[in-house]
N, C-alpha and C. Protein backbone atom coordinates (compact mmCIF):
# COMPACT_ATOMS: atom_id res chain seq x y z
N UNK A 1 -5.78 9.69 -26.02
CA UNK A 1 -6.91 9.21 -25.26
C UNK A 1 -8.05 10.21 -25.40
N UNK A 2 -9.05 9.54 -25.73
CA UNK A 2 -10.73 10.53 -25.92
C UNK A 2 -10.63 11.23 -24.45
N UNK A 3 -11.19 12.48 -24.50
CA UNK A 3 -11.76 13.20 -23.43
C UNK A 3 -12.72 11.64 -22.70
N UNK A 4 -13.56 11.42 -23.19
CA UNK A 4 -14.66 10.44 -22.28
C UNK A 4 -14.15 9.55 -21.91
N UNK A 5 -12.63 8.51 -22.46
CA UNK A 5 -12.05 7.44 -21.93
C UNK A 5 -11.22 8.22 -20.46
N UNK A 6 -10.67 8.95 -20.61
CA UNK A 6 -10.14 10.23 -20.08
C UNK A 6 -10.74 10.20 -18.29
N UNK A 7 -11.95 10.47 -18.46
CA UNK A 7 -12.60 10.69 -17.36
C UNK A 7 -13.95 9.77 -16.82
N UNK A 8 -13.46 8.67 -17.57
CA UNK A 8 -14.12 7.14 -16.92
C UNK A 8 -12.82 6.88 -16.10
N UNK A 9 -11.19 6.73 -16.73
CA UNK A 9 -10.25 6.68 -16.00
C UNK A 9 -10.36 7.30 -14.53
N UNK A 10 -10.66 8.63 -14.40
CA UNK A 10 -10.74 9.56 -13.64
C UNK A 10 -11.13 8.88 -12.74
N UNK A 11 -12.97 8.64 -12.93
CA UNK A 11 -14.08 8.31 -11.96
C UNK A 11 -13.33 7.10 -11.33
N UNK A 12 -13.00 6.17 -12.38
CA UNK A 12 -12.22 4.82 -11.45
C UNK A 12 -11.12 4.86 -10.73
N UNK A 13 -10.49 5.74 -10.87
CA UNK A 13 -9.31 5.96 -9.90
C UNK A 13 -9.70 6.74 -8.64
N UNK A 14 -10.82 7.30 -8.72
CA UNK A 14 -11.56 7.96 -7.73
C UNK A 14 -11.85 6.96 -7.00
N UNK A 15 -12.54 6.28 -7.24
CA UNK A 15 -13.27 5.21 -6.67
C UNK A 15 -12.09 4.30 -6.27
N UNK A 16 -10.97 3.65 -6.93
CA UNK A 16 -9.98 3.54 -5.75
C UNK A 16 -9.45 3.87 -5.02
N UNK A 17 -9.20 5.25 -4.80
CA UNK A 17 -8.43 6.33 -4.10
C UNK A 17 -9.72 6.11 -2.78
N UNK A 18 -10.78 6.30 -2.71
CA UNK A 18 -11.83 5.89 -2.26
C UNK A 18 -11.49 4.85 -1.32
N UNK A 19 -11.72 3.68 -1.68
CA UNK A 19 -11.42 2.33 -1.59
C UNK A 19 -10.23 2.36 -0.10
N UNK A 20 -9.08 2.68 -0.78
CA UNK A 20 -7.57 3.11 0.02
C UNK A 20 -7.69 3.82 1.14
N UNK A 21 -8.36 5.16 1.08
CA UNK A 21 -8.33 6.09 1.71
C UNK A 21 -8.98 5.10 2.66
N UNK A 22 -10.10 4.58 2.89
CA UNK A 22 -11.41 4.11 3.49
C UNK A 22 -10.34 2.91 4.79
N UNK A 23 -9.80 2.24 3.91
CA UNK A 23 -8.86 1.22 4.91
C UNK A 23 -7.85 1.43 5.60
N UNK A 24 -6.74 2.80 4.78
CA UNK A 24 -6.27 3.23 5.48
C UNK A 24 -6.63 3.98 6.66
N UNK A 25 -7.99 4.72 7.14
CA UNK A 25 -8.44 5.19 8.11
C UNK A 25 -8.45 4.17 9.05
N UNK A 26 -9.21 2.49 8.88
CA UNK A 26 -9.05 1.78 9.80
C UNK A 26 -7.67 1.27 9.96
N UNK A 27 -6.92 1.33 9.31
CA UNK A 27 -5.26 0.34 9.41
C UNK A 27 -4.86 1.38 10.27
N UNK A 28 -4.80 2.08 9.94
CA UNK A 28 -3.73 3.18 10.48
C UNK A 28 -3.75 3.37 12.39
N UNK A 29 -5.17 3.22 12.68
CA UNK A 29 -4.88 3.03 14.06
C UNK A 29 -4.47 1.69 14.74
N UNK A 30 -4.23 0.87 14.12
CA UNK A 30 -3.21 -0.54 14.25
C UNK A 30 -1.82 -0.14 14.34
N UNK A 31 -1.48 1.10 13.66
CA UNK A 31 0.36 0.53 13.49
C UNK A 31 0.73 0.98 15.11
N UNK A 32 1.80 0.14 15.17
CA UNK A 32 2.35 0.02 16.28
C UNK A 32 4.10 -0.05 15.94
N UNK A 33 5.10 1.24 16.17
CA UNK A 33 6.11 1.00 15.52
C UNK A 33 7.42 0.47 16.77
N UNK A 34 6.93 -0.60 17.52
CA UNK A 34 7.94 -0.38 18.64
C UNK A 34 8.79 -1.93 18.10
N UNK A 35 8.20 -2.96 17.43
CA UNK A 35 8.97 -3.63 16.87
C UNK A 35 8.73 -4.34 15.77
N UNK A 36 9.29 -4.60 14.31
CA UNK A 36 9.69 -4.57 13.48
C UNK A 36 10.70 -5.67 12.98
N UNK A 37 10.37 -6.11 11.73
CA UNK A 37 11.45 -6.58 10.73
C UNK A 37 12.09 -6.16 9.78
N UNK A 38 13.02 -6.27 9.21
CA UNK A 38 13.70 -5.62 7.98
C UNK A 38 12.71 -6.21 6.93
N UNK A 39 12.87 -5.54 6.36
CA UNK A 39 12.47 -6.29 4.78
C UNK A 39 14.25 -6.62 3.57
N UNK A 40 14.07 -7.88 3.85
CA UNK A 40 15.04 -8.71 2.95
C UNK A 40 16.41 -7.71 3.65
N UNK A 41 17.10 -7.44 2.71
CA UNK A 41 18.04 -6.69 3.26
C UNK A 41 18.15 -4.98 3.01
N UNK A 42 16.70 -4.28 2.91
CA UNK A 42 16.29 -3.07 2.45
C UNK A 42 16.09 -2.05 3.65
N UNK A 43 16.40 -1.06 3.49
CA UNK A 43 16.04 0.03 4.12
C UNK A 43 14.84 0.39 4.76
N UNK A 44 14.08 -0.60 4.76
CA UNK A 44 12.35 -0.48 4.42
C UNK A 44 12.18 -1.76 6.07
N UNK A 45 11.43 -1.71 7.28
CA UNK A 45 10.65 -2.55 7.71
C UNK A 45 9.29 -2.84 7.55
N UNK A 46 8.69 -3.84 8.09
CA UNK A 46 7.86 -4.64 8.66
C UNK A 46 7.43 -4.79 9.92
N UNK A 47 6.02 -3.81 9.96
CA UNK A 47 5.55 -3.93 11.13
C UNK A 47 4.10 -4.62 11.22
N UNK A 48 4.03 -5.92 12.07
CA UNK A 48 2.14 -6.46 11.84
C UNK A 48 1.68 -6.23 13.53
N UNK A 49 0.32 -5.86 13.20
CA UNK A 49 -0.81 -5.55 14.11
C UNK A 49 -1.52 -7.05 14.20
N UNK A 50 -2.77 -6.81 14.68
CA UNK A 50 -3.31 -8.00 14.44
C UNK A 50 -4.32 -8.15 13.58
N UNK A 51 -4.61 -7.22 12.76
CA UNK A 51 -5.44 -7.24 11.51
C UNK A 51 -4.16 -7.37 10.06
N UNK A 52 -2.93 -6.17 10.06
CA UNK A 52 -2.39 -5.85 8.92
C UNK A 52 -0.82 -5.88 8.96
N UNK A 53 -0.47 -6.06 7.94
CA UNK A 53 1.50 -5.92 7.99
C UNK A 53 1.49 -4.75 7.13
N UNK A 54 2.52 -4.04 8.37
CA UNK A 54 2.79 -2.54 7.28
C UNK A 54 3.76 -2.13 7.05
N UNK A 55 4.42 -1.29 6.04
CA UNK A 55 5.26 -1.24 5.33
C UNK A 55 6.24 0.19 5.62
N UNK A 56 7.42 0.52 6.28
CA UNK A 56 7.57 1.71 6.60
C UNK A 56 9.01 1.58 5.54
N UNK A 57 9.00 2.80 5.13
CA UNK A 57 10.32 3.07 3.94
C UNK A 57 10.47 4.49 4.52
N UNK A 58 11.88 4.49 4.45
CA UNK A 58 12.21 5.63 5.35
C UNK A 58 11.51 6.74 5.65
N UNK A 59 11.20 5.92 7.04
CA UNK A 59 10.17 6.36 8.66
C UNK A 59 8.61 6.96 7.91
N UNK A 60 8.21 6.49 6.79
CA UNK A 60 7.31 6.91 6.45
C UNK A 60 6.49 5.29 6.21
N UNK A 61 4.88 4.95 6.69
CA UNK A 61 4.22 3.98 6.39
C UNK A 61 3.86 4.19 4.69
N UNK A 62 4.17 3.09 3.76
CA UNK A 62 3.72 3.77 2.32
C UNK A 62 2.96 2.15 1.82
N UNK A 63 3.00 1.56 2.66
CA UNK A 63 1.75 0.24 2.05
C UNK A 63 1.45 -0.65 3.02
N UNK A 64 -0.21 -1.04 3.08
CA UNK A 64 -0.16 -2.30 4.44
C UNK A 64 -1.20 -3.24 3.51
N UNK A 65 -0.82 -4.95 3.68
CA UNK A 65 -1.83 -5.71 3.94
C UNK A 65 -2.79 -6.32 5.16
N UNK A 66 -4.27 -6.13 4.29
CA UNK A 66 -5.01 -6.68 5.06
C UNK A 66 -4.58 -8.45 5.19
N UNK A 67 -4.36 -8.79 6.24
CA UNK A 67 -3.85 -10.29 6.98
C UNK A 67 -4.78 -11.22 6.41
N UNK A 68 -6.57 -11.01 6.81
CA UNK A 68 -7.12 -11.67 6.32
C UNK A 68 -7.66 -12.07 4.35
N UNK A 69 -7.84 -10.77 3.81
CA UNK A 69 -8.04 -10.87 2.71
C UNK A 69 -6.71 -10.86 1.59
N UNK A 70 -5.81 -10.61 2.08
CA UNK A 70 -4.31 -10.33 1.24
C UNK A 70 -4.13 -9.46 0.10
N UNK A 71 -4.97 -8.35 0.65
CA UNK A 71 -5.43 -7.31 -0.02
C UNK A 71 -4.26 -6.31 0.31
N UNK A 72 -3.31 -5.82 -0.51
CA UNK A 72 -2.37 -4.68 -0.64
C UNK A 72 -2.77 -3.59 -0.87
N UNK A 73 -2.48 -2.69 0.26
CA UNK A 73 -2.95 -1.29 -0.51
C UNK A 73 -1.42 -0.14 -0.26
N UNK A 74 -1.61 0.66 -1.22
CA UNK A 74 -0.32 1.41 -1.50
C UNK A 74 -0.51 2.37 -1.40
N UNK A 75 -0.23 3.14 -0.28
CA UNK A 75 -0.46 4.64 0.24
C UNK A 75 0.73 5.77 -0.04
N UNK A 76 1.95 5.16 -0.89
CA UNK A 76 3.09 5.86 -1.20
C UNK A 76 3.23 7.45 -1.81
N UNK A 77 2.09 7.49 -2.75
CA UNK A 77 1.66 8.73 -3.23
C UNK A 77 0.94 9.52 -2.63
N UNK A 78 0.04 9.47 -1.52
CA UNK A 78 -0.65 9.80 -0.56
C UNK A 78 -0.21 10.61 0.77
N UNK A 79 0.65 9.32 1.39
CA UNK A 79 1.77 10.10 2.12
C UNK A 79 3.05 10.88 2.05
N UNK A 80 3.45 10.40 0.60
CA UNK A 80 4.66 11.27 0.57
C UNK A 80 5.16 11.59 -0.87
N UNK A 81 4.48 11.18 -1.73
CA UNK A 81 4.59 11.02 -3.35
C UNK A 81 5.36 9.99 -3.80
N UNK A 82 6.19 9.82 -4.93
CA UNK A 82 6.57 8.47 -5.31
C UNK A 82 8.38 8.78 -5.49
N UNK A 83 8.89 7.65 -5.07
CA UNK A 83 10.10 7.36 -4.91
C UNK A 83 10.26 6.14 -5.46
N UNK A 84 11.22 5.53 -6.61
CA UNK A 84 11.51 4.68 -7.10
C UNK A 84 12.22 3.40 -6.25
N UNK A 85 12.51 4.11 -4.78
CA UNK A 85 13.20 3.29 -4.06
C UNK A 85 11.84 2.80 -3.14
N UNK A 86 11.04 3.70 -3.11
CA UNK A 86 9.63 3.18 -1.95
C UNK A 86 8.93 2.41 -2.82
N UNK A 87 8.84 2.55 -3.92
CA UNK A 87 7.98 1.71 -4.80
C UNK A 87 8.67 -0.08 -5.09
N UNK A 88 9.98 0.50 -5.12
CA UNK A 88 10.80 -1.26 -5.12
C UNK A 88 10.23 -1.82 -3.42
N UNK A 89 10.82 -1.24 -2.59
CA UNK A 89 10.48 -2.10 -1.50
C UNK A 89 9.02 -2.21 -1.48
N UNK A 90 7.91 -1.61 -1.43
CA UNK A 90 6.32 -2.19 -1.71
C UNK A 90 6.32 -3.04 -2.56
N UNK A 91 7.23 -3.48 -3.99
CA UNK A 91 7.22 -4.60 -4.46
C UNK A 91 7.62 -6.19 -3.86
N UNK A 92 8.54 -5.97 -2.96
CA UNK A 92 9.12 -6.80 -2.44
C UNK A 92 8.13 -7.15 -1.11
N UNK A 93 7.67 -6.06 -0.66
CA UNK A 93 6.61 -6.07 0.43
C UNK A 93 5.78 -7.21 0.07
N UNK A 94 4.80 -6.71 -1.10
CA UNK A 94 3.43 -7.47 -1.84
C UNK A 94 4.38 -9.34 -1.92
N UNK A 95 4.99 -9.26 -2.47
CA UNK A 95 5.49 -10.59 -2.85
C UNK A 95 6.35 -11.35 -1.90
N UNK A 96 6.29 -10.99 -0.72
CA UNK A 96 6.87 -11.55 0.52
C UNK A 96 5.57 -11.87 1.35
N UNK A 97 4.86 -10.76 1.34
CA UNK A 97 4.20 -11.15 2.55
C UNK A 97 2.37 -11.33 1.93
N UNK A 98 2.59 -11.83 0.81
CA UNK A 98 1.10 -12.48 0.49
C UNK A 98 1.04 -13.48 -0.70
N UNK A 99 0.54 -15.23 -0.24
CA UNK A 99 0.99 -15.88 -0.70
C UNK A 99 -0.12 -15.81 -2.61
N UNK A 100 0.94 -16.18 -3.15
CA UNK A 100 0.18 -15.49 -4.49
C UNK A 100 0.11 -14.72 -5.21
N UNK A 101 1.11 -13.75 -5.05
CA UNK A 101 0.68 -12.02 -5.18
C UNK A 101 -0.13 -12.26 -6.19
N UNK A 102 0.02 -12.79 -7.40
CA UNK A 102 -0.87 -12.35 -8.77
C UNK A 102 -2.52 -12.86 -8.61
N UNK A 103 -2.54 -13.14 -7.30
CA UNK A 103 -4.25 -13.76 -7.30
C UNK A 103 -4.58 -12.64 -6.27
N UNK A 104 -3.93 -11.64 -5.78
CA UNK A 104 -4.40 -10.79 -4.80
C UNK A 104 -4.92 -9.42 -5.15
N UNK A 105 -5.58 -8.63 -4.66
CA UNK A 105 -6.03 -7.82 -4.92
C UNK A 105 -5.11 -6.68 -4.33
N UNK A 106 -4.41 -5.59 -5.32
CA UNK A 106 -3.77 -4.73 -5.01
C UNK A 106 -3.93 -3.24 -5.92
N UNK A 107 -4.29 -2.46 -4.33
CA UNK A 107 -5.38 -0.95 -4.93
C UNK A 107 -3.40 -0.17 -4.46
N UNK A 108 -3.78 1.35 -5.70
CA UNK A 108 -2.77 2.11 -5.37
C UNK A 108 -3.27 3.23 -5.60
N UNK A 109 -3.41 4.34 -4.16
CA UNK A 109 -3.89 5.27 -4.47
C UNK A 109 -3.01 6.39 -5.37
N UNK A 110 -3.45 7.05 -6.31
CA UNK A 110 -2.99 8.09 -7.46
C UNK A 110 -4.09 9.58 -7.31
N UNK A 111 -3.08 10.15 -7.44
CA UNK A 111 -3.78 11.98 -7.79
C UNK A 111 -4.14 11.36 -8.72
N UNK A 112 -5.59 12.47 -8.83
CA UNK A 112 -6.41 12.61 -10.45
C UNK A 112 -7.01 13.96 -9.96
C-alpha cells in the first residue's frame, strides 16, 4: 500500500472513530443494566433503552444500535480490544436485532 493510500485510510478511519466515539457519548448514558436478554444461546446479553439495544459480552458493553436509524456501532476495540468471541456475538447482535443487516449502516471503531 502507497504511503498516500496509507493515510487517506488513516483520515477515514479517523473520521469513523469520530463518528462512534460521538454516539457512544450519547448511548452510553441510556444503558441501564438491571434487565436483559440473552443473546441466542451466548454468553453475551441484550439490554434496550429507549433510544438503543446494547450489547454486553462478558460484563463489558462492546456494540449498541441506534432503534431508530438501525445504525450499529462497535465499540469492542475501544473498550476492551478485540476478542474473537466478542466479535462473533456483535455478529449475531447486528443480524438479530436489525431488520436487513446488509442495508444498515455499521461503523467500527479501530486504532490508527
Amino acid at each position: 500500500m502507497k504511503h498516500s493510500e496509507k493515510a487517506v485510510k488513516n483520515s477515514v478511519q479517523k473520521a469513523v472513530n469520530d463518528i462512534v466515539l460521538q454516539e457512544w457519548e450519547i448511548a452510553r448514558k441510556e444503558i441501564d443494566h438491571k434487565c436483559g436478554v440473552r443473546l441466542r444461546s451466548c454468553t453475551a446479553w441484550v439490554y434496550e433503552s429507549e433510544n438503543y439495544y446494547f450489547l454486553r459480552s462478558y460484563n463489558t458493553i462492546v456494540a449498541f444500535i441506534h432503534k431508530e436509524t438501525k445504525t450499529c456501532y462497535d465499540v469492542l476495540r475501544y473498550v476492551y480490544g478485540y476478542t474473537a468471541t466478542s466479535a462473533q456475538h456483535i455478529a449475531k447482535f447486528w443480524h438479530d436485532y436489525t431488520p436487513y443487516p446488509w442495508n444498515n449502516t455499521y461503523y467500527i471503531w479501530r486504532n490508527v
